[in-house]
N, C-alpha and C. Protein backbone atom coordinates (compact mmCIF):
# COMPACT_ATOMS: atom_id res chain seq x y z
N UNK A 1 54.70 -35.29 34.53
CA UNK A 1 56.15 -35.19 34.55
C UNK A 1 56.79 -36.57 34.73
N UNK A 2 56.14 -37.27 35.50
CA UNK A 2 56.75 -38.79 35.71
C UNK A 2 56.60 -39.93 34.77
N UNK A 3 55.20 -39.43 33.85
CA UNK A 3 55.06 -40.44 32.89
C UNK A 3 56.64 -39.59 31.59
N UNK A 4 56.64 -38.98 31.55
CA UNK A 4 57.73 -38.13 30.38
C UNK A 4 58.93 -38.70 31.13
N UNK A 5 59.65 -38.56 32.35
CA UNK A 5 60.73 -39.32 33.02
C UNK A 5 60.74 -41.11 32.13
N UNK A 6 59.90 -41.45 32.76
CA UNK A 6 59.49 -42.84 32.59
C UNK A 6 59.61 -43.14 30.97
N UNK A 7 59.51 -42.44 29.95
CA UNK A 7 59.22 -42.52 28.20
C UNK A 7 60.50 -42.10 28.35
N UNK A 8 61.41 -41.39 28.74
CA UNK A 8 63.02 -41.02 28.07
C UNK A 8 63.72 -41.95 29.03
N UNK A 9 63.52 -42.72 29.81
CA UNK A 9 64.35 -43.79 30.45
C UNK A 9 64.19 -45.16 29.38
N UNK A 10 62.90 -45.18 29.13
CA UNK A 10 62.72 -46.40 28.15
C UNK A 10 63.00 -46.41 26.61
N UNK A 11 62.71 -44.78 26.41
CA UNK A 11 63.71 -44.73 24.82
C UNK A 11 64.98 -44.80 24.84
N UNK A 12 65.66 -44.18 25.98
CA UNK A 12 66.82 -44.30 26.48
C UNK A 12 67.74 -45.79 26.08
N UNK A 13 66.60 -46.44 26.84
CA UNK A 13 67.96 -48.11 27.07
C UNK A 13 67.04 -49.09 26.21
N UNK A 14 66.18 -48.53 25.25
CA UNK A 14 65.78 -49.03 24.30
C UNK A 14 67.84 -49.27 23.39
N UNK A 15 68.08 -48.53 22.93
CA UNK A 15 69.20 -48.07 22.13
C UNK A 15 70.63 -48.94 22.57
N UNK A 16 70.06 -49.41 24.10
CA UNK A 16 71.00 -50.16 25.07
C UNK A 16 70.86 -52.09 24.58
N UNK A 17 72.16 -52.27 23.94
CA UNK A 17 71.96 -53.69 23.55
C UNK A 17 72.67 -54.15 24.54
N UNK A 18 72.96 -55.98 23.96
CA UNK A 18 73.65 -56.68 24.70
C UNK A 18 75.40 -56.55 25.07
N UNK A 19 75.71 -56.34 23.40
CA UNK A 19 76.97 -56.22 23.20
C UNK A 19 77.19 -54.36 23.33
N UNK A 20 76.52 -53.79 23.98
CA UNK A 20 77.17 -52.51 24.68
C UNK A 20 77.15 -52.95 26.51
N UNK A 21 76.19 -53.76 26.71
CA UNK A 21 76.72 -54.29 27.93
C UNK A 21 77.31 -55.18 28.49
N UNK A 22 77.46 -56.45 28.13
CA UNK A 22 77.95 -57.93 28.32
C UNK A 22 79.86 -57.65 28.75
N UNK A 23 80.57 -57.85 29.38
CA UNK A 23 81.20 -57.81 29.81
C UNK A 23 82.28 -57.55 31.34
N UNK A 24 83.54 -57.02 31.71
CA UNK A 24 83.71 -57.44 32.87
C UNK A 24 83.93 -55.86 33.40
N UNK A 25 83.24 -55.52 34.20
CA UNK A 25 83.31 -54.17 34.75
C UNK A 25 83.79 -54.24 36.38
N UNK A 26 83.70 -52.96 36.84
CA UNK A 26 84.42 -52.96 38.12
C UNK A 26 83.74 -51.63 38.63
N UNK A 27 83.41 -51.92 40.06
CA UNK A 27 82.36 -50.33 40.59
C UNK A 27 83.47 -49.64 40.66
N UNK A 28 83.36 -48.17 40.41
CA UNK A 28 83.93 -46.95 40.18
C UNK A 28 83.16 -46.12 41.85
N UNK A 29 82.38 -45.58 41.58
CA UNK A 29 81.80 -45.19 42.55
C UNK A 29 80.01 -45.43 43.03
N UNK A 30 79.88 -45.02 44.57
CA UNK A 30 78.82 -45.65 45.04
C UNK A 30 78.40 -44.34 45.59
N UNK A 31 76.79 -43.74 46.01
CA UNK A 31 76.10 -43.21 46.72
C UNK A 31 75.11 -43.85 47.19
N UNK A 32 74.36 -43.11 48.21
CA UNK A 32 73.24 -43.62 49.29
C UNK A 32 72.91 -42.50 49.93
N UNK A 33 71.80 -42.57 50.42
CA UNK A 33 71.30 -41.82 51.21
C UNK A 33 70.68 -42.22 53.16
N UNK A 34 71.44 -43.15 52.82
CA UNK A 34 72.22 -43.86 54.42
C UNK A 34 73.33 -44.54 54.11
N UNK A 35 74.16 -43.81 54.23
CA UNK A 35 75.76 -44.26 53.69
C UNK A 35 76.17 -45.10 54.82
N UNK A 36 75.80 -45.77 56.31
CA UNK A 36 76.60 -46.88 56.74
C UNK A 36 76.01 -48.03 55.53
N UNK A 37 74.92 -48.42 54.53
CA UNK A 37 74.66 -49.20 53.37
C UNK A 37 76.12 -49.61 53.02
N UNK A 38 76.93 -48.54 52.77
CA UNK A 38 77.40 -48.70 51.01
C UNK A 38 79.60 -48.19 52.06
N UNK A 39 79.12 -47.77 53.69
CA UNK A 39 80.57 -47.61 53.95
C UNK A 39 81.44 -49.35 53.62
N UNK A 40 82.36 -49.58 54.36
CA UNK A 40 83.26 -50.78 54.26
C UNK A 40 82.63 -51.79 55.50
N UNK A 41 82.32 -52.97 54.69
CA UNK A 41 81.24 -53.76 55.57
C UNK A 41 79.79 -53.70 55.04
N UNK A 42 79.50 -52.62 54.54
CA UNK A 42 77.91 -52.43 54.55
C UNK A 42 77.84 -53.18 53.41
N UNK A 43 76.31 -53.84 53.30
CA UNK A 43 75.45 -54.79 52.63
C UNK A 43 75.44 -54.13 51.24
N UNK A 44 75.82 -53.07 50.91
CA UNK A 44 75.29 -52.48 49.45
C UNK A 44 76.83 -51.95 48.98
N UNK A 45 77.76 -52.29 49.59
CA UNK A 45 78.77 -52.09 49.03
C UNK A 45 79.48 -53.26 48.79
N UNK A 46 79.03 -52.76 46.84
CA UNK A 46 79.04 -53.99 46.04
C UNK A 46 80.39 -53.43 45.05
N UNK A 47 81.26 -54.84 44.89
CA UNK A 47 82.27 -54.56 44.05
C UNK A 47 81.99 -56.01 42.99
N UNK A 48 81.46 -55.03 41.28
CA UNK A 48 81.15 -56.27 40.79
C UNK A 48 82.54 -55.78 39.77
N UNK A 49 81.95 -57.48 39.26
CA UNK A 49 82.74 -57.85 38.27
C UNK A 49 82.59 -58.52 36.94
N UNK A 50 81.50 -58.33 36.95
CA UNK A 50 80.52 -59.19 35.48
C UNK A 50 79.28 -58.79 34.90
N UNK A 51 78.86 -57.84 33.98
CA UNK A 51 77.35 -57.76 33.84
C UNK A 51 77.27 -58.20 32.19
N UNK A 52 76.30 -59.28 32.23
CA UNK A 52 76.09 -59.83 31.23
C UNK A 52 74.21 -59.74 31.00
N UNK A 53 74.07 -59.74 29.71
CA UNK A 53 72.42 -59.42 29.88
C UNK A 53 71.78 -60.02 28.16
N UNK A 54 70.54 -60.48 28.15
CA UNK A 54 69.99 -60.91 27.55
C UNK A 54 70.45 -60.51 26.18
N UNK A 55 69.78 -60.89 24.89
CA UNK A 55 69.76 -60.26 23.90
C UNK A 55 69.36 -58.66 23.85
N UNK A 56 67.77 -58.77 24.92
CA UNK A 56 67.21 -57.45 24.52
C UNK A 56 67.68 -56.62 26.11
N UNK A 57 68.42 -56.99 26.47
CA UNK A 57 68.26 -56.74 27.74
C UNK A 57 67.15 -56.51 29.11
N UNK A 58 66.10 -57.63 28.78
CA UNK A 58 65.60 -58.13 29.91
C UNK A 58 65.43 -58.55 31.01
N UNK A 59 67.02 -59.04 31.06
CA UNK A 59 67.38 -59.73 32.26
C UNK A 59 68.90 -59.77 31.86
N UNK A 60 69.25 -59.03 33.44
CA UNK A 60 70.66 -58.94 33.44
C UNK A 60 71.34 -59.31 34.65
N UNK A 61 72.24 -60.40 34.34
CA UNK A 61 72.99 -60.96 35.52
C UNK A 61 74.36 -60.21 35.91
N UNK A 62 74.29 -59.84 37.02
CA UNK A 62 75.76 -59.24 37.71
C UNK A 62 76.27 -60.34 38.94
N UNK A 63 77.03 -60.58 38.41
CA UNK A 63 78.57 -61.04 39.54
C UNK A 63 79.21 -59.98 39.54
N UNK A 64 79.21 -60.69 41.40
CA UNK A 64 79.60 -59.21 42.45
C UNK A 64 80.17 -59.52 44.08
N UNK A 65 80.81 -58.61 43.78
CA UNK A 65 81.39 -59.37 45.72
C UNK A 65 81.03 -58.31 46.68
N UNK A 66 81.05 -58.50 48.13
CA UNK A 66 80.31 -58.02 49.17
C UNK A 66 81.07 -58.28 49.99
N UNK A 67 81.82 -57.63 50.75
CA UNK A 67 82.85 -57.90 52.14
C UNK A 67 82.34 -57.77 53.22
N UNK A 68 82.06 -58.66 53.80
CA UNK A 68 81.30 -58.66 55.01
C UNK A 68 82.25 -59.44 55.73
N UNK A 69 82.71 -58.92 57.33
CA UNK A 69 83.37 -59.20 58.10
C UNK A 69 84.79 -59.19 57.57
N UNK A 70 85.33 -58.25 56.44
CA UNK A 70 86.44 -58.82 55.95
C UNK A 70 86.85 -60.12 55.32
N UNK A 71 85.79 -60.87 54.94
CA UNK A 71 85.67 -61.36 53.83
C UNK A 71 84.92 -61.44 52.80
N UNK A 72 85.33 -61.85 51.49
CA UNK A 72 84.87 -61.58 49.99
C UNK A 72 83.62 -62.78 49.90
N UNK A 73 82.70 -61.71 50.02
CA UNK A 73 81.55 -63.41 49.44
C UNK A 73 81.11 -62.98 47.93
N UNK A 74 81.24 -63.86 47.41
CA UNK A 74 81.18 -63.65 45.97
C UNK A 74 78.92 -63.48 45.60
N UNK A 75 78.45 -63.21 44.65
CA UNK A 75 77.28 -63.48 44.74
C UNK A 75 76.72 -63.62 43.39
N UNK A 76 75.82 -64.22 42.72
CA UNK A 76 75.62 -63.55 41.23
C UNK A 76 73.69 -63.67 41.37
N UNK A 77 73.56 -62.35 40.71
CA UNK A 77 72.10 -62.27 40.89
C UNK A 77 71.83 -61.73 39.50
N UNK A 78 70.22 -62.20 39.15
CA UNK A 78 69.44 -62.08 38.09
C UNK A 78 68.52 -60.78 38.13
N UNK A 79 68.14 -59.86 37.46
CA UNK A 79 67.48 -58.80 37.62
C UNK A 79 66.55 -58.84 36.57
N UNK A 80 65.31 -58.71 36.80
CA UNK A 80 64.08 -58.49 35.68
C UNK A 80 64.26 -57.45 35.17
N UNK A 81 63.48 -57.02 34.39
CA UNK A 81 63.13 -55.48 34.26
C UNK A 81 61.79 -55.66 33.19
N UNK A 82 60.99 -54.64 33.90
CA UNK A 82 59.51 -54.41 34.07
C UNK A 82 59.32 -52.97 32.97
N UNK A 83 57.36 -52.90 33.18
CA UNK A 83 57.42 -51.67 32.69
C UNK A 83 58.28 -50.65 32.93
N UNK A 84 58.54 -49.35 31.26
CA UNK A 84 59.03 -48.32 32.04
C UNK A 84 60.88 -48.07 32.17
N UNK A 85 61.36 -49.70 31.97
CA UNK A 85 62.75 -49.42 32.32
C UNK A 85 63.05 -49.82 33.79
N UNK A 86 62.39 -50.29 34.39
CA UNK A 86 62.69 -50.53 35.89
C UNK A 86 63.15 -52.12 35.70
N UNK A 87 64.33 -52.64 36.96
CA UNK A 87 64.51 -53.76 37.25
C UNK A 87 64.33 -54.25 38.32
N UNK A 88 64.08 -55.38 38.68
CA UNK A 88 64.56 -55.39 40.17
C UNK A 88 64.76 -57.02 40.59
N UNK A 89 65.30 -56.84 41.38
CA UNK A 89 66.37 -57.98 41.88
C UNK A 89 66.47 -58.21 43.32
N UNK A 90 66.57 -59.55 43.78
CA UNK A 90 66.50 -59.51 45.25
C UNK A 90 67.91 -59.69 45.61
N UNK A 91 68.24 -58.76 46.39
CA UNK A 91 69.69 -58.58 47.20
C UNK A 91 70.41 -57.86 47.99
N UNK A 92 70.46 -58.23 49.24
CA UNK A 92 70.28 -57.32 50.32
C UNK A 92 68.97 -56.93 50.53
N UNK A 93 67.91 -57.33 50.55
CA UNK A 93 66.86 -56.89 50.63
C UNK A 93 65.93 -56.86 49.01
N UNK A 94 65.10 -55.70 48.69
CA UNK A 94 64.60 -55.84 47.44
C UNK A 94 65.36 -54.48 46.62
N UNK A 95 65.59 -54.76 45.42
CA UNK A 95 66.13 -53.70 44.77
C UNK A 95 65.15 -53.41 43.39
N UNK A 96 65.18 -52.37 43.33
CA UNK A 96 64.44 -51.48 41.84
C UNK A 96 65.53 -50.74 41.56
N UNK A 97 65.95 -50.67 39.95
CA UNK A 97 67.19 -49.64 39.72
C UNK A 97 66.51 -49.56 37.69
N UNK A 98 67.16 -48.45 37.59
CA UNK A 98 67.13 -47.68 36.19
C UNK A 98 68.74 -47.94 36.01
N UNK A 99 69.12 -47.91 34.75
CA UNK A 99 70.13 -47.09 34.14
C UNK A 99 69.88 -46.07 33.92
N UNK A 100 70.58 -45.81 34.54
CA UNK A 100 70.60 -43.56 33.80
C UNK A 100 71.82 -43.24 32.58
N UNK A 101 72.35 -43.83 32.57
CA UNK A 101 73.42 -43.49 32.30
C UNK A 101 74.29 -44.74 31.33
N UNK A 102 74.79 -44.95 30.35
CA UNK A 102 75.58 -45.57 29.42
C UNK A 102 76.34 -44.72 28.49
N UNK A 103 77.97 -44.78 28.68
CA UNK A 103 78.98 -44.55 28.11
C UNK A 103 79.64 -45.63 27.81
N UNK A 104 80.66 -45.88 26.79
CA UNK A 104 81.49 -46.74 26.07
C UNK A 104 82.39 -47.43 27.55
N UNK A 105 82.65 -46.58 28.64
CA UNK A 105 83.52 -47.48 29.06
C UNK A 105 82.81 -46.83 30.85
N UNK A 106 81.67 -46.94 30.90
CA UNK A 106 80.71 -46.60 32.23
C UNK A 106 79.31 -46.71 31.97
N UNK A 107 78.63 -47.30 33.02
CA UNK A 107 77.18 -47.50 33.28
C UNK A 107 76.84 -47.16 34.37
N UNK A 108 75.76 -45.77 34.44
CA UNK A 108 75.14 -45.60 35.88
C UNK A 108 74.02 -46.20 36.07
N UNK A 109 73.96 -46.85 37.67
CA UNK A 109 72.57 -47.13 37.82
C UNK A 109 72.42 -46.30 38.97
N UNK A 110 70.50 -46.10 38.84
CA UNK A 110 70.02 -45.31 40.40
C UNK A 110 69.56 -46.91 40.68
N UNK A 111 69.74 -46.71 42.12
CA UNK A 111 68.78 -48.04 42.98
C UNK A 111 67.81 -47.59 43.85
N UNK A 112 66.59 -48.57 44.31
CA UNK A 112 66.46 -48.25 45.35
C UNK A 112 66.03 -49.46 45.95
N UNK A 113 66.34 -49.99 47.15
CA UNK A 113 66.77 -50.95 48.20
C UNK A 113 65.57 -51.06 49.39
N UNK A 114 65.31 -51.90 49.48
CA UNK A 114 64.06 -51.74 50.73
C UNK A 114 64.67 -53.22 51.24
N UNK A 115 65.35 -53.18 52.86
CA UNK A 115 66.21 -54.31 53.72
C UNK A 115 65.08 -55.05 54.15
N UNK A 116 65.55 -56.17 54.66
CA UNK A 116 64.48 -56.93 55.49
C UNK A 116 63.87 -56.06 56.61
N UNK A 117 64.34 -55.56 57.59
CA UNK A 117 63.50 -54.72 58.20
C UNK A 117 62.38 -53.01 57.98
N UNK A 118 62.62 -52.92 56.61
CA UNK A 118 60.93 -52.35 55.82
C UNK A 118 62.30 -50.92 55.15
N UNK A 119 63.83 -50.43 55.83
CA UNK A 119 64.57 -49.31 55.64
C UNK A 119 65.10 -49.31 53.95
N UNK A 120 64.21 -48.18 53.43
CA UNK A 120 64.51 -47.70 52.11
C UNK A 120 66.03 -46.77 51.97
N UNK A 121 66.62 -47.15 51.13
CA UNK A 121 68.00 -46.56 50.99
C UNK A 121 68.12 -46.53 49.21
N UNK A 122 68.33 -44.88 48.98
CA UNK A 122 68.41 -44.79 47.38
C UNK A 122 69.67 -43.94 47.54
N UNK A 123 70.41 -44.80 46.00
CA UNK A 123 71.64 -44.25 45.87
C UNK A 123 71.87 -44.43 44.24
N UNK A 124 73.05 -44.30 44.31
CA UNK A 124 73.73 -44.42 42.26
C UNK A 124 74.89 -45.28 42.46
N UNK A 125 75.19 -46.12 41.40
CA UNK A 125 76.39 -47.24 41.44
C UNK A 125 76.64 -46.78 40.25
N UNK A 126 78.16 -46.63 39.65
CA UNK A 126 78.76 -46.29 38.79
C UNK A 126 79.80 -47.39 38.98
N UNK A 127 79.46 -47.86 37.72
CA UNK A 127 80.75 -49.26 37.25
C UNK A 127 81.31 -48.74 35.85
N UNK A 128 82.50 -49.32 35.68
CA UNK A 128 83.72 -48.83 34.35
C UNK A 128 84.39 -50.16 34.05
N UNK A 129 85.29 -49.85 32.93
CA UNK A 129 86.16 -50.38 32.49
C UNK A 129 87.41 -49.82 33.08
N UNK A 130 87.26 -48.82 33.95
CA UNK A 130 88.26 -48.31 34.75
C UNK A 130 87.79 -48.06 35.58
N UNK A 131 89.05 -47.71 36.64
CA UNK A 131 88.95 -47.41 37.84
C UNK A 131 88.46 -45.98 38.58
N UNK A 132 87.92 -44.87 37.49
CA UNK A 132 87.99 -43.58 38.32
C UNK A 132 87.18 -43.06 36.94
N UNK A 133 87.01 -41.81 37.95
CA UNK A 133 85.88 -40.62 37.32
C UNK A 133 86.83 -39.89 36.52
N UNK A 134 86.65 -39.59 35.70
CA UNK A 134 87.48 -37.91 35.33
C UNK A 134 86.77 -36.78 36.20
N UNK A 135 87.97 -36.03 36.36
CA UNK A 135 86.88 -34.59 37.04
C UNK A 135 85.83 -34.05 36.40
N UNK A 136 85.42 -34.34 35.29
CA UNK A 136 84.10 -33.11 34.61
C UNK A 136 82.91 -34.58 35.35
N UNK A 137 83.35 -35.94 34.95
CA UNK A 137 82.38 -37.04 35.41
C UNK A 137 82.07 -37.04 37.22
N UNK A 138 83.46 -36.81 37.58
CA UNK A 138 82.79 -36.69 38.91
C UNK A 138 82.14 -35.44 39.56
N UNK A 139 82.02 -34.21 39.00
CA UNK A 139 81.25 -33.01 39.38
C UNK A 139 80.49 -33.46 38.56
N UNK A 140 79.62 -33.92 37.72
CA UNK A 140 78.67 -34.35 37.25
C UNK A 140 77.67 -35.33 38.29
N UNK A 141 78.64 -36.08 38.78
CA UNK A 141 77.97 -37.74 39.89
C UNK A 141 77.41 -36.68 40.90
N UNK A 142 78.47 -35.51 41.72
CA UNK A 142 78.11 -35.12 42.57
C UNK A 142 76.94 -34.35 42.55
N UNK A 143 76.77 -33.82 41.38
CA UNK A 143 75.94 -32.94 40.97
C UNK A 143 74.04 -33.70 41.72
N UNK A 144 74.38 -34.98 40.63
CA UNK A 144 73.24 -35.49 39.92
C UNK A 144 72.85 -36.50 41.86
N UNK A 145 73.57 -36.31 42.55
CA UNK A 145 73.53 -37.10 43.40
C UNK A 145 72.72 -35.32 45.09
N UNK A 146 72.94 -34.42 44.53
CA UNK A 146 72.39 -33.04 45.01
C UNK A 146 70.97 -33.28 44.97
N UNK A 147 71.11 -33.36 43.48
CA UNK A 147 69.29 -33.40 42.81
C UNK A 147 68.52 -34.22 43.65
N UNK A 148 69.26 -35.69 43.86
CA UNK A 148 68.36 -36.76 44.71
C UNK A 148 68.40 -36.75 46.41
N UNK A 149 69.06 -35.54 46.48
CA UNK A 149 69.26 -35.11 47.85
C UNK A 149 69.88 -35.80 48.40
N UNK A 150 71.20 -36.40 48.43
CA UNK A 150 72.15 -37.28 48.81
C UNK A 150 73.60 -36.44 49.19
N UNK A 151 73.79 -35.96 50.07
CA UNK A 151 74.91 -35.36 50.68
C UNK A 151 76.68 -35.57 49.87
N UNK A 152 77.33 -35.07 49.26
CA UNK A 152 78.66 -35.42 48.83
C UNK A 152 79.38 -36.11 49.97
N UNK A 153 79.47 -36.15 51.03
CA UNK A 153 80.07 -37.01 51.74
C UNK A 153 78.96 -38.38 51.76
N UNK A 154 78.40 -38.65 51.11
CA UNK A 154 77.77 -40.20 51.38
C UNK A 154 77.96 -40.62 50.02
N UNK A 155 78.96 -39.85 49.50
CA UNK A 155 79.74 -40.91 48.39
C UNK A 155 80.58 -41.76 48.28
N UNK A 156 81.20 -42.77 48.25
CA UNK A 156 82.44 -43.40 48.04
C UNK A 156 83.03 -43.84 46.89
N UNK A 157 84.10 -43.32 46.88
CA UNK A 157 84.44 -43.45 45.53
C UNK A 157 85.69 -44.79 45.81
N UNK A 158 85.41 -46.18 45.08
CA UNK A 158 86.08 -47.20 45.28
C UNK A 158 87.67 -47.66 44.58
N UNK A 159 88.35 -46.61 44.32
CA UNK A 159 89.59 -47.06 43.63
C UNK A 159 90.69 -47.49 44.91
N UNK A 160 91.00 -48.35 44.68
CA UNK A 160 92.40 -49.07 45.65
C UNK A 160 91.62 -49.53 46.28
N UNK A 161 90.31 -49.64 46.89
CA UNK A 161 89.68 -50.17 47.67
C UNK A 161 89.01 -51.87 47.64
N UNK A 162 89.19 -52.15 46.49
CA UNK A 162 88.62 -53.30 46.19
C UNK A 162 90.15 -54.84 46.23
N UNK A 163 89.73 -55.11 47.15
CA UNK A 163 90.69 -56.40 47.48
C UNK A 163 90.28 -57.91 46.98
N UNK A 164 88.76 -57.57 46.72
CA UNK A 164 88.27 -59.48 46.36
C UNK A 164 88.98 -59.78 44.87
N UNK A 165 88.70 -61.28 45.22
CA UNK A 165 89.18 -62.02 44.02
C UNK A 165 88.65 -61.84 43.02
N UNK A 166 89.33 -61.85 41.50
CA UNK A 166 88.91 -61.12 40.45
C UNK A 166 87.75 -62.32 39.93
């Protein structure tokens, strides 16, 4: 079952070029499955603003800001990606993430996060060209966020919330 997961993630974002991703996006919404991560302050609540990526998409750079203490630290990080469809990137700790998900004006990723002190935290980041879900998209997030056993209240959904510099 996991090798068949693993073959429709990679035919998947096979189909995924540069110029369907290269441009300036903005997180829409965030889950976790230790939501102080991803509340206001936390290390994984990331408000980006840039994902740009290789030709084949091998490597994809996101600029992104992180409010810590009430202020905007800006950050830009490089992400591999390995057999399978997997990436991973060091930030906040170590990250592995899939795309699940590519629409014309939204990209989901699942993550999963392992901090300096050994605590695994898996969640979904949803970035747009806008600011918000439609309702069929967000009973969909909530849905798909059930499956991974992630509680609807350890969602945040980021509209008005984002104050850093563009």
């Amino acid at each position: 079952m996991v090798q068949i997961l693993l073959l429709a993630l990679a035919v998947g974002l096979s189909c995924v070029d540069s110029s369907q991703i290269n441009g300036d996006w903005n997180t829409i919404a965030l889950s976790a499955d230790n939501k102080e991560k991803i509340e206001e302050g936390g290390p994984l609540r990331v408000y980006f603003r840039q994902i740009d990526c290789n030709e084949d998409c091998s490597e994809i750079t996101f600029r992104l800001y992180v409010k810590l203490n009430g202020e905007c630290k800006e950050s830009t990080v490089v992400a591999s990606q390995s057999l399978g469809g997997l990436y991973t990137v060091q930030f906040a700790g170590q990250n592995t993430f899939v795309i699940v998900d590519k629409q014309e004006d939204t990209i989901t990723f699942f993550n999963t996060n392992v901090d300096e002190n050994g605590l695994v935290t898996r969640g979904y980041v949803v970035v747009g060209k806008r600011d918000s879900l439609t309702p069929e998209e967000t009973l969909s997030f909530e849905e798909a966020n059930e499956v991974k056993g992630i509680p609807q209240e350890n969602i945040e959904y980021l509209a008005g919330t984002d104050d850093c510099p563009e």
